[in-house]
Protein backbone atom coordinates (compact mmCIF):
# COMPACT_ATOMS: atom_id res chain seq x y z
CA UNK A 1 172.33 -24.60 -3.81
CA UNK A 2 173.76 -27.15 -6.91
CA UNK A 3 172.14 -25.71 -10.02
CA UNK A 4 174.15 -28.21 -12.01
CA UNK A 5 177.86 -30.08 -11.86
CA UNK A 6 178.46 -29.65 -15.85
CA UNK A 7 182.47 -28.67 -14.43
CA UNK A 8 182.87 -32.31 -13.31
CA UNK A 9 179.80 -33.85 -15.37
CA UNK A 10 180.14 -32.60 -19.13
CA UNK A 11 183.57 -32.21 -20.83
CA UNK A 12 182.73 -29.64 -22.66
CA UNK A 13 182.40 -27.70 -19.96
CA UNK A 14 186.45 -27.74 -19.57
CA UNK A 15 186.77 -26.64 -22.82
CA UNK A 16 189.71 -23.35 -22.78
CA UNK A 17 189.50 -23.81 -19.16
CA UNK A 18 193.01 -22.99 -17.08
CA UNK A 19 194.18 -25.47 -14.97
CA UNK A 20 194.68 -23.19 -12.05
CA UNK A 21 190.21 -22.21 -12.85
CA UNK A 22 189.35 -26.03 -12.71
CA UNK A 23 191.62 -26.72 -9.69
CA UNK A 24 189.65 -23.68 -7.99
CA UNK A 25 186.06 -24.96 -8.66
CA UNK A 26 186.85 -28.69 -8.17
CA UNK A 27 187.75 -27.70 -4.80
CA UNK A 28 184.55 -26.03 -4.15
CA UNK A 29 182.60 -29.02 -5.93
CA UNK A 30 184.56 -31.67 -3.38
CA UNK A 31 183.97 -29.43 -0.52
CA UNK A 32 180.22 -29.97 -1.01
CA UNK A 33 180.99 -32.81 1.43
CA UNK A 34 181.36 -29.98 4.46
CA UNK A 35 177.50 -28.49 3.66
CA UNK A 36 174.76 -29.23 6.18
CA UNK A 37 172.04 -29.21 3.71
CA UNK A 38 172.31 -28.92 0.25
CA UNK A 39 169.50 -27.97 -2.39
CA UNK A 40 169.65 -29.39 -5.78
CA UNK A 41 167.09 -27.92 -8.61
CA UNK A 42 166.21 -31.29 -9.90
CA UNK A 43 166.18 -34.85 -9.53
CA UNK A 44 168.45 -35.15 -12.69
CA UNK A 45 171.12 -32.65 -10.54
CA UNK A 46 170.38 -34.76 -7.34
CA UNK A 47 171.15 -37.72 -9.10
CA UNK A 48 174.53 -37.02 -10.63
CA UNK A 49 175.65 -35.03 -7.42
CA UNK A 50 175.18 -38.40 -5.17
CA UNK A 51 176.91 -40.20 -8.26
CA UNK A 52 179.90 -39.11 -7.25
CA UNK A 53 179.18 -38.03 -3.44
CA UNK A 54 176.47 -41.12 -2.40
CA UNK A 55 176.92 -40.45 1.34
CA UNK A 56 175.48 -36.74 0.87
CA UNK A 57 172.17 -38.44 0.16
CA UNK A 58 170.37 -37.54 3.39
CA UNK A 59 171.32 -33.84 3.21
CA UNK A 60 170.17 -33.40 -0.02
CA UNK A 61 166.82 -31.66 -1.52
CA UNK A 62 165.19 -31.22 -4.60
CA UNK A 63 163.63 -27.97 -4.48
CA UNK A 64 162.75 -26.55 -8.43
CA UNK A 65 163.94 -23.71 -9.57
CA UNK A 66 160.99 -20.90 -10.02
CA UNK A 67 159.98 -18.61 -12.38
CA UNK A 68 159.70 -14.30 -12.21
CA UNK A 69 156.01 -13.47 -12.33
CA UNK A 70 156.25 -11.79 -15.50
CA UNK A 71 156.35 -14.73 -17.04
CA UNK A 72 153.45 -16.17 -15.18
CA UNK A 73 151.21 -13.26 -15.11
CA UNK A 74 152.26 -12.56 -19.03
CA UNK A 75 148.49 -11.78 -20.85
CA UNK A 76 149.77 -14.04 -23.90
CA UNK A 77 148.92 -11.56 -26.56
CA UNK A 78 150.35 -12.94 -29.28
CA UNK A 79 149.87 -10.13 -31.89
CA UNK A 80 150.72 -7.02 -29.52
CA UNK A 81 153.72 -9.23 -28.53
CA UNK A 82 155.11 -9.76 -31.87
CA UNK A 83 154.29 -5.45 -32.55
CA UNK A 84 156.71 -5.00 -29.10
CA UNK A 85 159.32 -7.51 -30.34
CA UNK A 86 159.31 -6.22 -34.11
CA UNK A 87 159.48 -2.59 -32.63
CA UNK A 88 162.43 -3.33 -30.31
CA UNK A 89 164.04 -5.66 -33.04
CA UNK A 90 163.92 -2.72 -35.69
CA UNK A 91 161.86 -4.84 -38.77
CA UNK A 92 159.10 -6.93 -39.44
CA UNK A 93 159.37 -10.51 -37.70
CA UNK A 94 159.16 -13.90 -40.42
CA UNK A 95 156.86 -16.61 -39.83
CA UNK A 96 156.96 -18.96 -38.37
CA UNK A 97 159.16 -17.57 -35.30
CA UNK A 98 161.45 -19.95 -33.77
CA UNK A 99 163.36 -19.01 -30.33
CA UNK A 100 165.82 -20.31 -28.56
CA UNK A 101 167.19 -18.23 -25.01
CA UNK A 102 170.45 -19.13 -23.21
CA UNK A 103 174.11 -18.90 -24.04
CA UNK A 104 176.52 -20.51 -27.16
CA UNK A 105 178.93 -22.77 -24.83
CA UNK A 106 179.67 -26.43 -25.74
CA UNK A 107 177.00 -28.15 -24.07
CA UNK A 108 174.39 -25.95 -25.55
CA UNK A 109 174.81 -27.70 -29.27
CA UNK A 110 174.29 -24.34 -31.30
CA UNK A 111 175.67 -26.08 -34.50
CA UNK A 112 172.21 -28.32 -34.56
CA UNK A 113 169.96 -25.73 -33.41
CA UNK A 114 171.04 -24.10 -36.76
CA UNK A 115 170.97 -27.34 -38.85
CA UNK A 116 167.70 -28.10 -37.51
CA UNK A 117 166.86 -24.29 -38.49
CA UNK A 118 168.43 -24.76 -42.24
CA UNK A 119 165.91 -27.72 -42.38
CA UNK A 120 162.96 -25.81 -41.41
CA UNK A 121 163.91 -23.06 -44.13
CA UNK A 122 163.13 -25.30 -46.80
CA UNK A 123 160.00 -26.06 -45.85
CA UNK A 124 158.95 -22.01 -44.71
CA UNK A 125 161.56 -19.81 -46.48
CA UNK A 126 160.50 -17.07 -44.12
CA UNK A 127 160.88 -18.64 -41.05
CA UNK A 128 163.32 -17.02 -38.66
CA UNK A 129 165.47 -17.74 -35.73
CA UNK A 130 165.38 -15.58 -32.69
CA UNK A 131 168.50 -16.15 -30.21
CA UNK A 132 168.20 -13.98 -26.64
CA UNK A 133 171.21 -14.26 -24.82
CA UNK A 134 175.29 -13.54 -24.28
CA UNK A 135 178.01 -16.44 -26.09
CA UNK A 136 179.44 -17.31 -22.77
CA UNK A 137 182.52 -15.97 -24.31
CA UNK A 138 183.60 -14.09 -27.37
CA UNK A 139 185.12 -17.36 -29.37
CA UNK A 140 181.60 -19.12 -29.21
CA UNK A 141 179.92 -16.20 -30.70
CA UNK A 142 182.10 -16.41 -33.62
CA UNK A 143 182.11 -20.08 -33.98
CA UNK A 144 177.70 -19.78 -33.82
CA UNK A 145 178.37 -17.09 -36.56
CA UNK A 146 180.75 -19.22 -38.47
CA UNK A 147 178.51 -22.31 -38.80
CA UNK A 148 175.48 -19.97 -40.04
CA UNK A 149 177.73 -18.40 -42.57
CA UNK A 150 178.36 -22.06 -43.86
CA UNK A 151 174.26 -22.74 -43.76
CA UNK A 152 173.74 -19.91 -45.51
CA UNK A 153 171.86 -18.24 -42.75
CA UNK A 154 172.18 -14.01 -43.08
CA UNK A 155 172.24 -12.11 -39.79
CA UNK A 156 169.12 -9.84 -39.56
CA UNK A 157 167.11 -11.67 -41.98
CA UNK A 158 167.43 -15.57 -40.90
CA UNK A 159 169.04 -14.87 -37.21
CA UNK A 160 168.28 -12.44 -35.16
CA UNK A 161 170.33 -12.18 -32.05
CA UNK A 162 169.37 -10.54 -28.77
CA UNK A 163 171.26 -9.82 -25.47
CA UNK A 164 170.72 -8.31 -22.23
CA UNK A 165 166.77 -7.88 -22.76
CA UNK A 166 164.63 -7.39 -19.73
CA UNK A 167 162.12 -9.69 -18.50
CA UNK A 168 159.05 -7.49 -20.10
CA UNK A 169 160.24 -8.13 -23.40
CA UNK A 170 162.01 -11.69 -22.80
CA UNK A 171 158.40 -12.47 -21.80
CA UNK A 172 157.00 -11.04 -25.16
CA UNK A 173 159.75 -12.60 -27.21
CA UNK A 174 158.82 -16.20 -26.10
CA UNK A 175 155.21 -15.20 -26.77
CA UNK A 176 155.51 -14.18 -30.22
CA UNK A 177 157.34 -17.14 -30.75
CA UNK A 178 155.12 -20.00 -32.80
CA UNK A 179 157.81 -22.67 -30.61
CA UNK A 180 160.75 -22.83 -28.26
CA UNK A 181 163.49 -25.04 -29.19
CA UNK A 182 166.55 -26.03 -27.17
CA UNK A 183 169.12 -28.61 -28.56
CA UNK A 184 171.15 -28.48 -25.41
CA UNK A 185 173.08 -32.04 -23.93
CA UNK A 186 173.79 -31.16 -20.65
CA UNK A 187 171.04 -29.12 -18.18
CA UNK A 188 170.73 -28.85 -14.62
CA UNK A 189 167.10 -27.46 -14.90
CA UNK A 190 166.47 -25.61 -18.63
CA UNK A 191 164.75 -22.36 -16.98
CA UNK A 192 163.69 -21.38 -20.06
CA UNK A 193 162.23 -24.15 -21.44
CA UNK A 194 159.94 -23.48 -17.96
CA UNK A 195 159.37 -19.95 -19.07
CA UNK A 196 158.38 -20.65 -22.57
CA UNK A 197 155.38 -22.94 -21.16
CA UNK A 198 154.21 -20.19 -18.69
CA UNK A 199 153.42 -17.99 -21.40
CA UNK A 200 151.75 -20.84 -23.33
CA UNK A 201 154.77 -21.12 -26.38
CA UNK A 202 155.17 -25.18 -27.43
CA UNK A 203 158.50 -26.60 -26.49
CA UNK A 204 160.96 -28.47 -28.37
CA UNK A 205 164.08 -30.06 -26.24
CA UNK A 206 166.28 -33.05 -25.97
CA UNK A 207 165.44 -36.06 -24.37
CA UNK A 208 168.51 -35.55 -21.94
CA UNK A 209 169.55 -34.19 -18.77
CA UNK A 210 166.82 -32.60 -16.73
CA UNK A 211 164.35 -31.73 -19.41
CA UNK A 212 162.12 -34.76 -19.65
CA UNK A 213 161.69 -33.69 -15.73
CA UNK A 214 161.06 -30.31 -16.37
CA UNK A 215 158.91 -30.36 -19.29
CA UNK A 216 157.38 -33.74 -18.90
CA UNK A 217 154.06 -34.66 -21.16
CA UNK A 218 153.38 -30.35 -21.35
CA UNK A 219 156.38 -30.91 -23.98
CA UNK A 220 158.60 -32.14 -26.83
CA UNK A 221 161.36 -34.35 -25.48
CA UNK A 222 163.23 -35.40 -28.49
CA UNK A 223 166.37 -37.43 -29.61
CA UNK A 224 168.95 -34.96 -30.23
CA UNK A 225 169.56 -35.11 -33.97
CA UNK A 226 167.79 -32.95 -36.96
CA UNK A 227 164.96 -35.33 -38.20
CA UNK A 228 163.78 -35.58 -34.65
CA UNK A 229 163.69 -31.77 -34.22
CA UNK A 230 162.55 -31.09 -37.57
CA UNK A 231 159.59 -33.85 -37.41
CA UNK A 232 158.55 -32.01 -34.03
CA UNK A 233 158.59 -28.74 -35.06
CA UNK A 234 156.79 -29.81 -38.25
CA UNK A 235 154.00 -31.58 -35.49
CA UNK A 236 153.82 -27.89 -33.42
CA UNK A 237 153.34 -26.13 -36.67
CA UNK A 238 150.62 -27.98 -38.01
């Protein structure tokens, strides 16, 4: 199963890497070639994998990736889901509620997701940004916490970040949520951008990689710079 090839796709993805690591999983990326079948999650994965291995084309299928049922079978309360998130969070939640899910690595463009944020701020001073997820390592965690310094964004108050929360409440968080946004450049499928529309939250992504697939007209697919983020989130919320 190919969820994505960001190693040999996105730069970024090399970023800090060892030689010795990328040597490793280049080898298992080239020996792709040896599989009998091979299952990508999405046409956009399909696509680049043949890109650079064309005569795997007949053993390759596009089977989606799914979704837990408590996402599907979520009752889409939004009031006793903001109560659960606010109770688990420790305070009050702001309005409107923005949240993004997944990690703080290159390809996941945290520094506009919190431009984009700083923009919607001046227009709903109480707004606030809910982030569920790990860094992907400890340097991107400072770096996201670094840029909100410089926008002025407090910790607690602005950004709220959670990690290692079960499905229940992952479930309740996108609920609460007035919109998803993602700002990423480089997905192989955007699960939660899936999971966010099973619970019935409006989506906000770029108009690259796999999401136009994934979300396609139940969705925002947007240009990945500030006005086009902050002119869609402006069209959700009104």
């Amino acid at each position: 199963i190919v969820h994505d090839i960001g190693i040999k796709d996105y730069a970024g993805d090399r970023q800090d890497m060892s030689w010795l690591t990328y040597q490793t999983i280049m080898q298992s990326f080239w020996g792709l070639r040896h599989a009998s079948h091979i299952i990508a999650v999405s046409q956009f994965t399909r696509d680049r994998l043949l890109h650079y291995l064309p005569e795997l084309a007949p053993r390759v299928s596009v089977i989606p990736t799914g979704i837990a049922p408590t996402f599907l079978q979520h009752q889409g309360d939004k009031s006793a889901s903001r109560d659960r998130l606010a109770q688990h969070v420790g305070h009050a939640l702001g309005e409107p509620l923005l949240i993004y899910v997944g990690t703080e690595i290159a390809r996941k463009n945290i520094p506009l997701l919190l431009q984009v944020f700083r923009q919607i701020k001046e227009s709903y001073p109480d707004a606030q940004l809910i982030k569920v997820g790990r860094p992907g390592a400890d340097h991107w965690r400072l770096r996201t916490l670094a840029e909100a310094d410089a926008l002025a964004l407090h910790m607690g108050r602005d950004l709220i970040i959670l990690e290692d929360v079960p499905d229940s409440l992952l479930a309740d968080a996108y609920c609460a949520a007035d919109v998803f946004l993602s700002t990423s450049l480089y997905e192989g499928f955007g699960l939660p951008a899936l999971e966010a529309m099973a619970v019935g939250t409006p989506v906000i992504v770029t108009n690259r990689a796999s999401f136009p697939e994934v979300v396609g007209q139940a969705g925002w697919a947007v240009p990945p710079d500030v006005q086009s983020f902050v002119q869609a989130i402006h069209a959700v919320l009104n």
